[in-house]
Structure formats: C-alpha cells, structure tokens
PDB file of N, CA and C in Angstrom:
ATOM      1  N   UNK A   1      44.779-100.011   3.185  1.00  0.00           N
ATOM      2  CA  UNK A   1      43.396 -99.760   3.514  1.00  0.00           C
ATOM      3  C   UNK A   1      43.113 -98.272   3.344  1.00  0.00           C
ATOM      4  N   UNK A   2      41.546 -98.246   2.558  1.00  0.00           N
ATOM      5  CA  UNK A   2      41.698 -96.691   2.620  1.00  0.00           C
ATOM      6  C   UNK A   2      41.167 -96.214   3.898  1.00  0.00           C
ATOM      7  N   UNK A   3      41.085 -94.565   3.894  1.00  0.00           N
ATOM      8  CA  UNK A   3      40.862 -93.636   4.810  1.00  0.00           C
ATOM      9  C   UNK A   3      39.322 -93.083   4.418  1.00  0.00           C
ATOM     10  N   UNK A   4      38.501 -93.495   5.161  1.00  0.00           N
ATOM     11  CA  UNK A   4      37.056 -93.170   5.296  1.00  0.00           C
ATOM     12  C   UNK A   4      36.859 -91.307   5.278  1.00  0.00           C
ATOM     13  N   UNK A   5      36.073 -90.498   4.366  1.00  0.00           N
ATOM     14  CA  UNK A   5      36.004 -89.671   4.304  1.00  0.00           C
ATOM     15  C   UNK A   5      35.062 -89.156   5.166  1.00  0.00           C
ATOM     16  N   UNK A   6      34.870 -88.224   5.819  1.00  0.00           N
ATOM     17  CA  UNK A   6      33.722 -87.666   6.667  1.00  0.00           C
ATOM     18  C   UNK A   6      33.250 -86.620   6.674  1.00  0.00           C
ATOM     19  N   UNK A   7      32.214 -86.208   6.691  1.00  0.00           N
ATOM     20  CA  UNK A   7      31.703 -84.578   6.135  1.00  0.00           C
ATOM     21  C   UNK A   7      30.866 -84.159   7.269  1.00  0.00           C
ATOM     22  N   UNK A   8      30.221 -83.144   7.586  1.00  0.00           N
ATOM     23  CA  UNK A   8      29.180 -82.787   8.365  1.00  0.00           C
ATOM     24  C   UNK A   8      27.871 -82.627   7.531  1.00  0.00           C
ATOM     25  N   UNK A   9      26.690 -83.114   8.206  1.00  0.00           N
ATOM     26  CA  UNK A   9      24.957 -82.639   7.879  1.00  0.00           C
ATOM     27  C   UNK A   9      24.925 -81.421   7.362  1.00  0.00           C
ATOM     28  N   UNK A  10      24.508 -81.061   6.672  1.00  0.00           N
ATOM     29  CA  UNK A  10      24.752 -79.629   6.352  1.00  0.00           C
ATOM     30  C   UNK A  10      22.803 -79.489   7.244  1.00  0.00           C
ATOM     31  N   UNK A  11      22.455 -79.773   7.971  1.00  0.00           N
ATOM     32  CA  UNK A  11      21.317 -79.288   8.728  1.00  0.00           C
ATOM     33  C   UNK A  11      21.565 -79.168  10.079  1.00  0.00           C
ATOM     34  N   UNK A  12      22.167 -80.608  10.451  1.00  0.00           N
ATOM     35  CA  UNK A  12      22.421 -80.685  12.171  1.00  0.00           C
ATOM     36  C   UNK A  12      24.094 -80.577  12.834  1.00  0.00           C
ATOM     37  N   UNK A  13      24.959 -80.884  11.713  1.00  0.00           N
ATOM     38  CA  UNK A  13      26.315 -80.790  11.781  1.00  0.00           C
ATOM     39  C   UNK A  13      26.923 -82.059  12.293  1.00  0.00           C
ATOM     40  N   UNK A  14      26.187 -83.310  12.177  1.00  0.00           N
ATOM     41  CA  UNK A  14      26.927 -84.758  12.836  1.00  0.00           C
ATOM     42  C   UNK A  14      27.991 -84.884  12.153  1.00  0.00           C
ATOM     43  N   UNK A  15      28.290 -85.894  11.785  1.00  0.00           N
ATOM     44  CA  UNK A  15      29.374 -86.418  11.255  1.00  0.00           C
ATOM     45  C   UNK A  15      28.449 -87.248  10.168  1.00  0.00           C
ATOM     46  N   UNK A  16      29.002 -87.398   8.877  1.00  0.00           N
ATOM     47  CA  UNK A  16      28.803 -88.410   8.215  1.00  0.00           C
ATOM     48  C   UNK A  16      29.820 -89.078   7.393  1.00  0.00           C
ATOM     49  N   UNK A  17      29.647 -90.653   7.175  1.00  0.00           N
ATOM     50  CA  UNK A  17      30.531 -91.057   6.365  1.00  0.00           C
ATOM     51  C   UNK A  17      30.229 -90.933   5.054  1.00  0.00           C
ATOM     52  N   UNK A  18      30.677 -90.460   4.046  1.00  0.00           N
ATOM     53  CA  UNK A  18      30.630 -90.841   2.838  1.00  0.00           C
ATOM     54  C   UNK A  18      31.239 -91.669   2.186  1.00  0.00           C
ATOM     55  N   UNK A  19      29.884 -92.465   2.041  1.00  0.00           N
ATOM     56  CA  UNK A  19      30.068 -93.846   1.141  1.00  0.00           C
ATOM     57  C   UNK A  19      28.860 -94.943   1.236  1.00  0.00           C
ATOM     58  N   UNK A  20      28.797 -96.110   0.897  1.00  0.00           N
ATOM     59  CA  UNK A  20      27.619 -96.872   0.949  1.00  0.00           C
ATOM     60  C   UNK A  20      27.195 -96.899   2.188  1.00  0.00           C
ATOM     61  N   UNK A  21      28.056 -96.958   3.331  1.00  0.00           N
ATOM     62  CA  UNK A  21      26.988 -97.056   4.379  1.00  0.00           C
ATOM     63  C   UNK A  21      25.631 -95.751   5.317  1.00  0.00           C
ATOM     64  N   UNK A  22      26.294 -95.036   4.614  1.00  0.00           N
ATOM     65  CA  UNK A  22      25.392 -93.585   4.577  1.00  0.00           C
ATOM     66  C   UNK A  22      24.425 -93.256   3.400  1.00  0.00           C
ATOM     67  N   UNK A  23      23.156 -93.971   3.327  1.00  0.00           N
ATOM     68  CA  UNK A  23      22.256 -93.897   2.626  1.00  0.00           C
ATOM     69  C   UNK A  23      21.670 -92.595   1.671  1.00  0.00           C
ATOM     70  N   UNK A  24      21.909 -91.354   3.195  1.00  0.00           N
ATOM     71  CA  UNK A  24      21.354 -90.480   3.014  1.00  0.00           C
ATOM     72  C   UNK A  24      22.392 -88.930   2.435  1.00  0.00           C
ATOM     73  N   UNK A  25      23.628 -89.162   2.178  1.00  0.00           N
ATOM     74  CA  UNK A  25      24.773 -88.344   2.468  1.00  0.00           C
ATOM     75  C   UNK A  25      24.411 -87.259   1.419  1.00  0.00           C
ATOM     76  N   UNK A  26      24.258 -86.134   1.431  1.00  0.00           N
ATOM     77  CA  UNK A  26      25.351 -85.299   2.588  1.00  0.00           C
ATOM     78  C   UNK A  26      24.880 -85.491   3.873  1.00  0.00           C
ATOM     79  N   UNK A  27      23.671 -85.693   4.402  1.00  0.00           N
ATOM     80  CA  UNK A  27      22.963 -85.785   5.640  1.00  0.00           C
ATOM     81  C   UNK A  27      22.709 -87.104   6.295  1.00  0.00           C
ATOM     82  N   UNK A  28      22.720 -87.145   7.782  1.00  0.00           N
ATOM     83  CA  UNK A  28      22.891 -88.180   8.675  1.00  0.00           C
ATOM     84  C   UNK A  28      21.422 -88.723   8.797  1.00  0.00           C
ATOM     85  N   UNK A  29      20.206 -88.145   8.602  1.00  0.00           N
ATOM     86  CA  UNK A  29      19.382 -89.433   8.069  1.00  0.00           C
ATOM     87  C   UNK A  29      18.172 -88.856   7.140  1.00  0.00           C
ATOM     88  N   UNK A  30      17.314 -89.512   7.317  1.00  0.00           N
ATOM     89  CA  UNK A  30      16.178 -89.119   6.727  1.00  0.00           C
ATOM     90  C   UNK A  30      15.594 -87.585   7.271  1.00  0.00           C
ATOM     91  N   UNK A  31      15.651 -87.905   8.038  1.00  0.00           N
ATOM     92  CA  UNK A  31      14.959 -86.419   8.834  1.00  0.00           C
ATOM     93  C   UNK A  31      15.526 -85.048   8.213  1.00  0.00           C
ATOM     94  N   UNK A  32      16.846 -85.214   8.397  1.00  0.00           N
ATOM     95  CA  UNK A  32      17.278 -83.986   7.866  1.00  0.00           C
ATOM     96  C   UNK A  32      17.555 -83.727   6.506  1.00  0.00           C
ATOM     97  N   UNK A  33      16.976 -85.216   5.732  1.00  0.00           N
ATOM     98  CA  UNK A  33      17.209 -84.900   3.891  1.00  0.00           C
ATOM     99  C   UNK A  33      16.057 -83.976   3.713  1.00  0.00           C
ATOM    100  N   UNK A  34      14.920 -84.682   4.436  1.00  0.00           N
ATOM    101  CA  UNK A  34      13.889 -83.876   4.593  1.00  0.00           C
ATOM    102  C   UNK A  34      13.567 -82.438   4.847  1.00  0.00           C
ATOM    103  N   UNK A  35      14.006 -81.958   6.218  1.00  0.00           N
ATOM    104  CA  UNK A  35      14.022 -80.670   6.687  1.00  0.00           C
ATOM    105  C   UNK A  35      14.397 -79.566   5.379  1.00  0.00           C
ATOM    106  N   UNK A  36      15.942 -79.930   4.880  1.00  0.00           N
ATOM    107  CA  UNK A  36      16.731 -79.601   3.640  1.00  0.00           C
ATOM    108  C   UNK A  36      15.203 -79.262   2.383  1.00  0.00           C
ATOM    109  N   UNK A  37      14.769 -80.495   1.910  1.00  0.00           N
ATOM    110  CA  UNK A  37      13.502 -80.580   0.800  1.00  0.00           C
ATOM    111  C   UNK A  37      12.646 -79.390   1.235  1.00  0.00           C
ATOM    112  N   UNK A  38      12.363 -79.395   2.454  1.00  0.00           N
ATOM    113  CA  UNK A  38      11.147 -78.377   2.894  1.00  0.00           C
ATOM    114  C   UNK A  38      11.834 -77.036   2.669  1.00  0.00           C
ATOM    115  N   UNK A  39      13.289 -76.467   2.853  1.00  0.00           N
ATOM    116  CA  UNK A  39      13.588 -75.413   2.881  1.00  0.00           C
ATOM    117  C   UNK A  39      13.534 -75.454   1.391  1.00  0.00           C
ATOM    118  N   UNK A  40      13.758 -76.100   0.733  1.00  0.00           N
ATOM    119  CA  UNK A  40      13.896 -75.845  -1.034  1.00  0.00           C
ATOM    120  C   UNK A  40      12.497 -75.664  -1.061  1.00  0.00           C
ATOM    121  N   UNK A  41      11.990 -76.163  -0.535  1.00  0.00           N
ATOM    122  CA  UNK A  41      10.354 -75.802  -0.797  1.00  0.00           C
ATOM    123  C   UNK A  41       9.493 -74.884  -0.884  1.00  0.00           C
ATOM    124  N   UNK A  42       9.753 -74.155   0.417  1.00  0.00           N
ATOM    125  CA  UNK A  42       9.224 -72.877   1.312  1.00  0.00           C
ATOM    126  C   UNK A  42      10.236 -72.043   0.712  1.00  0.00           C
ATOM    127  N   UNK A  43      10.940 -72.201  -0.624  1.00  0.00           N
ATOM    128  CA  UNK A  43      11.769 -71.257  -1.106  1.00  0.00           C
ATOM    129  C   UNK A  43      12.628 -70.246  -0.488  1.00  0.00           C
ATOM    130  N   UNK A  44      12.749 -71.451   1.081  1.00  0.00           N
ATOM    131  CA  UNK A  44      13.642 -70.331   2.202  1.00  0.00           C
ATOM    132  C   UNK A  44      15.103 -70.633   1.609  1.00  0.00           C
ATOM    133  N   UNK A  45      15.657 -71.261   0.557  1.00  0.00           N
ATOM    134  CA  UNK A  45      17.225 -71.490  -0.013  1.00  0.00           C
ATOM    135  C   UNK A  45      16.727 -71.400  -1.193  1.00  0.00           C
ATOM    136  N   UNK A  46      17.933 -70.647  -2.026  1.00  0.00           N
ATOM    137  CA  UNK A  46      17.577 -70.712  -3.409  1.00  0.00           C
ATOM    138  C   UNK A  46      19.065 -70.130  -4.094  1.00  0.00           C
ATOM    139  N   UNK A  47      19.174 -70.794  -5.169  1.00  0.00           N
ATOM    140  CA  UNK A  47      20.207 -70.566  -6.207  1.00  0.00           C
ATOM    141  C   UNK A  47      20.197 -69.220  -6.640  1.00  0.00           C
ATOM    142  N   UNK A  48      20.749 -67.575  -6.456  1.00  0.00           N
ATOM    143  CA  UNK A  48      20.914 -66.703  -7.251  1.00  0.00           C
ATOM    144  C   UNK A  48      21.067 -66.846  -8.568  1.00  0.00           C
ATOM    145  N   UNK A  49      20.510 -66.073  -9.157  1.00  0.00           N
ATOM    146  CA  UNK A  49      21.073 -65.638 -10.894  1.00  0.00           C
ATOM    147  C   UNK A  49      21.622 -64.588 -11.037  1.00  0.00           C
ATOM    148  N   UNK A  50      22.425 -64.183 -12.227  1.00  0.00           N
ATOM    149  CA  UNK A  50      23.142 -62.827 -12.043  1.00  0.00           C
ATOM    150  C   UNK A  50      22.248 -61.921 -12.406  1.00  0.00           C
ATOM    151  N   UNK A  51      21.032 -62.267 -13.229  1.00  0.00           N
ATOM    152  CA  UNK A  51      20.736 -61.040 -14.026  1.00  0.00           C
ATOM    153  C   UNK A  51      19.144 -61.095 -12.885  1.00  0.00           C
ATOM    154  N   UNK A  52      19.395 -61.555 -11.970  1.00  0.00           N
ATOM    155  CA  UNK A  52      18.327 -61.437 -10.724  1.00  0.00           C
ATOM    156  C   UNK A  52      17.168 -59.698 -10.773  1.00  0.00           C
ATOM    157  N   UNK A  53      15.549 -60.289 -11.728  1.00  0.00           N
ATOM    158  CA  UNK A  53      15.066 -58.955 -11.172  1.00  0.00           C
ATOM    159  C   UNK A  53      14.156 -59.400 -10.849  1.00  0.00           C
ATOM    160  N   UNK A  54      13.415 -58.467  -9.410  1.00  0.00           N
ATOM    161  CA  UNK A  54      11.860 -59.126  -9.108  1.00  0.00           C
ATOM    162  C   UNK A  54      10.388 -58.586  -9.810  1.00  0.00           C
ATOM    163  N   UNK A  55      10.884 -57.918 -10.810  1.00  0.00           N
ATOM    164  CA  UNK A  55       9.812 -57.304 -12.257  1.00  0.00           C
ATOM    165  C   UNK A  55       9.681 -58.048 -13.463  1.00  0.00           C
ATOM    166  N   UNK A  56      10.712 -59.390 -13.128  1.00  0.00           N
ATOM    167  CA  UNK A  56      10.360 -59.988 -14.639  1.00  0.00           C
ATOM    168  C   UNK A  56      10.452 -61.574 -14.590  1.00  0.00           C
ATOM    169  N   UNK A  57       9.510 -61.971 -14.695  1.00  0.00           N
ATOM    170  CA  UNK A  57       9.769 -63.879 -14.440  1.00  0.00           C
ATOM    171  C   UNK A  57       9.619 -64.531 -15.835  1.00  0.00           C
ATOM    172  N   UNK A  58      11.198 -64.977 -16.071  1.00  0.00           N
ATOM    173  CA  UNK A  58      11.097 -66.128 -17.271  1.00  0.00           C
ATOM    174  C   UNK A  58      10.668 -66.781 -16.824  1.00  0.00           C
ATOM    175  N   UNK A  59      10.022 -67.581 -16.646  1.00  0.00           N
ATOM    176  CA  UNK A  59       9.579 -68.924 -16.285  1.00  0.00           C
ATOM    177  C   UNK A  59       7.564 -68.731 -16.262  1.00  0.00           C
ATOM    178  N   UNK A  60       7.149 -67.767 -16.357  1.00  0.00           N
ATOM    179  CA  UNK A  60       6.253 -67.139 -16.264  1.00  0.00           C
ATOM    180  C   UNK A  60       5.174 -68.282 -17.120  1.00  0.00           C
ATOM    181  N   UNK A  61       4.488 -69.069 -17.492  1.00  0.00           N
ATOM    182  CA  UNK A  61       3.187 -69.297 -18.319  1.00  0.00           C
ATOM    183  C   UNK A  61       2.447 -68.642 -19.118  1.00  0.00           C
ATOM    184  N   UNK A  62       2.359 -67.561 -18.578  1.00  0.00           N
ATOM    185  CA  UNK A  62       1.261 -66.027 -19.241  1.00  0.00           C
ATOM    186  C   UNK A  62       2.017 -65.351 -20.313  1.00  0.00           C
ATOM    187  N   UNK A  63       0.992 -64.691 -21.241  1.00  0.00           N
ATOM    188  CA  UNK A  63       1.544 -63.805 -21.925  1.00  0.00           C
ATOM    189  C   UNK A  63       2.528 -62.737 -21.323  1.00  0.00           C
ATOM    190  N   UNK A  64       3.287 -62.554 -22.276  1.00  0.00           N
ATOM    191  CA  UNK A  64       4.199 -61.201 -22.267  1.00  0.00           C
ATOM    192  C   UNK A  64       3.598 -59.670 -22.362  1.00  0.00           C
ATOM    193  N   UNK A  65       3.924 -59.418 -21.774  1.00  0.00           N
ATOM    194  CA  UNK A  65       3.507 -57.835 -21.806  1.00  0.00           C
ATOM    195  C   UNK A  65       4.296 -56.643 -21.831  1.00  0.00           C
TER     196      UNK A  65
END
C-alpha cells in the first residue's frame, strides 16, 4: 500500500493530501485557492525577471519611444 503524500496550504498552513481527494491542492479549499488568485491579482506576488527595470515595459501596447 502506498504512503499518502501531504503538503501544507501555502495560505493557511493545514495539511493537505495530495491526490484525487483534494480537489483544490496545493490548498485545503476553495477559499484559499482564492485568497492566492487575489494576491496574483492585486499584484501583491509576482515572478521576478533578471533584467527587472521600472523605466521600461515590454509588454507595453503603445508606441516606442
């Protein structure tokens, strides 16, 4: 029989199982997949880049200047 893996919420710190019976994993339910979405949102978490400057946005729409 295997050995059930278990991780923590990365929001509230429960326990979760990983695997089918944890719908929501890494997180213990809806609430906190959520909370997680809103911080990606409110751009309070975000992925660094190396060449990180706040004078120049690729991603920009507008002409170049």
């Amino acid at each position: 029989m295997s050995e059930l893996l278990t991780i923590e919420c990365p929001i509230c710190g429960k326990s979760v199982v990983w695997g089918e019976i944890s719908p929501y994993r890494p997180f213990c339910s809806k609430r906190c997949q959520l909370i997680d979405l809103g911080e990606w949102a409110n751009e309070e978490k975000r992925i660094p880049s190396q060449g990180e400057n706040s004078d120049s946005d690729e991603w920009s729409e507008g002409p170049e200047q």
